[in-house]
Protein backbone atom coordinates (compact mmCIF):
# COMPACT_ATOMS: atom_id res chain seq x y z
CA UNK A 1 230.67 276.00 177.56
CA UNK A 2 230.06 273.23 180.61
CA UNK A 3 229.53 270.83 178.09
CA UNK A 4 232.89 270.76 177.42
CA UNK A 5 234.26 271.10 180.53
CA UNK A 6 235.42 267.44 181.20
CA UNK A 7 236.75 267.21 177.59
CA UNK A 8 238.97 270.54 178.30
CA UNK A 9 240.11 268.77 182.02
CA UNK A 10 241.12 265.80 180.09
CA UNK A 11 243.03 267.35 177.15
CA UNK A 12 244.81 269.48 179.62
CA UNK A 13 245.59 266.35 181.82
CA UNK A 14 247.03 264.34 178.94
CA UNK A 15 249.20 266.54 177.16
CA UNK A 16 252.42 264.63 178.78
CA UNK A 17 251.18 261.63 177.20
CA UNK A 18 252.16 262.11 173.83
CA UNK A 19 253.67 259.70 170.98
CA UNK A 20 256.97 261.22 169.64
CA UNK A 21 258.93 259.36 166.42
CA UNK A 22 261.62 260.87 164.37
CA UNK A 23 259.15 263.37 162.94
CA UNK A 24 258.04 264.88 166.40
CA UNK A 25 254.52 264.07 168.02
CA UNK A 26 252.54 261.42 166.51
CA UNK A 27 249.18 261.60 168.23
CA UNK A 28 248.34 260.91 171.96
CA UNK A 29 248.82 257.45 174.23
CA UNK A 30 244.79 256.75 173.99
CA UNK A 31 245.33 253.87 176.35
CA UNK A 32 247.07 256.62 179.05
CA UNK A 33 243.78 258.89 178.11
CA UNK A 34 241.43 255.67 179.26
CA UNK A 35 243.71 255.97 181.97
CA UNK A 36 243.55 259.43 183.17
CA UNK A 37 239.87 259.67 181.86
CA UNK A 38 239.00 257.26 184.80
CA UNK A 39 241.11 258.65 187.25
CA UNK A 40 239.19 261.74 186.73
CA UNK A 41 235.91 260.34 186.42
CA UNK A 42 235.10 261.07 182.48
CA UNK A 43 233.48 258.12 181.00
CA UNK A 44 234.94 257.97 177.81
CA UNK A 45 231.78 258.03 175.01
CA UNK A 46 231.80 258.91 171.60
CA UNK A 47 231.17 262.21 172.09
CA UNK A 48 234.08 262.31 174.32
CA UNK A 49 236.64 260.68 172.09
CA UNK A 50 235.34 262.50 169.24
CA UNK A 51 236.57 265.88 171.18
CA UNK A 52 239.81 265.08 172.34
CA UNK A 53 240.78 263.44 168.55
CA UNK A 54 239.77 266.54 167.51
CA UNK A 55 241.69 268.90 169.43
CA UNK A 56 244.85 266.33 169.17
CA UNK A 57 244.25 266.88 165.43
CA UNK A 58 244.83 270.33 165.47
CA UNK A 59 247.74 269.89 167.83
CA UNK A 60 249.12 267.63 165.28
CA UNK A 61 248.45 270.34 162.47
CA UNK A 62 249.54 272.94 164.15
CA UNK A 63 252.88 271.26 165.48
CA UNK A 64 253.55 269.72 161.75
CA UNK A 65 252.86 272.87 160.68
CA UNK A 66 255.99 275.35 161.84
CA UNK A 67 258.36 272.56 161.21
């Protein structure tokens, strides 16, 4: 779907900017997202936050998940 293009770009840009702790992955840097998001020219709306949260989300539930 193009409207998701630049939301799919991003996610697959930042996914070496994790937080880990002692239980594994926390959630993502969001200040390295800002980051990255400019570099590549996403403005970062609601919309847009709203889809990467949700796909770290499921990261995070899928990851807590097999452990």
């Amino acid at each position: 779907m193009p409207e998701n293009e630049d939301a799919m770009d991003l996610w697959l840009t930042v996914q070496t900017q994790w937080r880990a702790g002692g239980m594994g992955i926390v959630g993502l840097d969001y200040a390295e997202v800002r980051v990255w998001a400019k570099e590549l020219g996403i403005t970062m709306t609601p919309a847009m936050w709203g889809k990467i949260r949700r796909l770290e989300r499921l990261t995070l539930e899928v990851s807590h998940a097999t452990k």
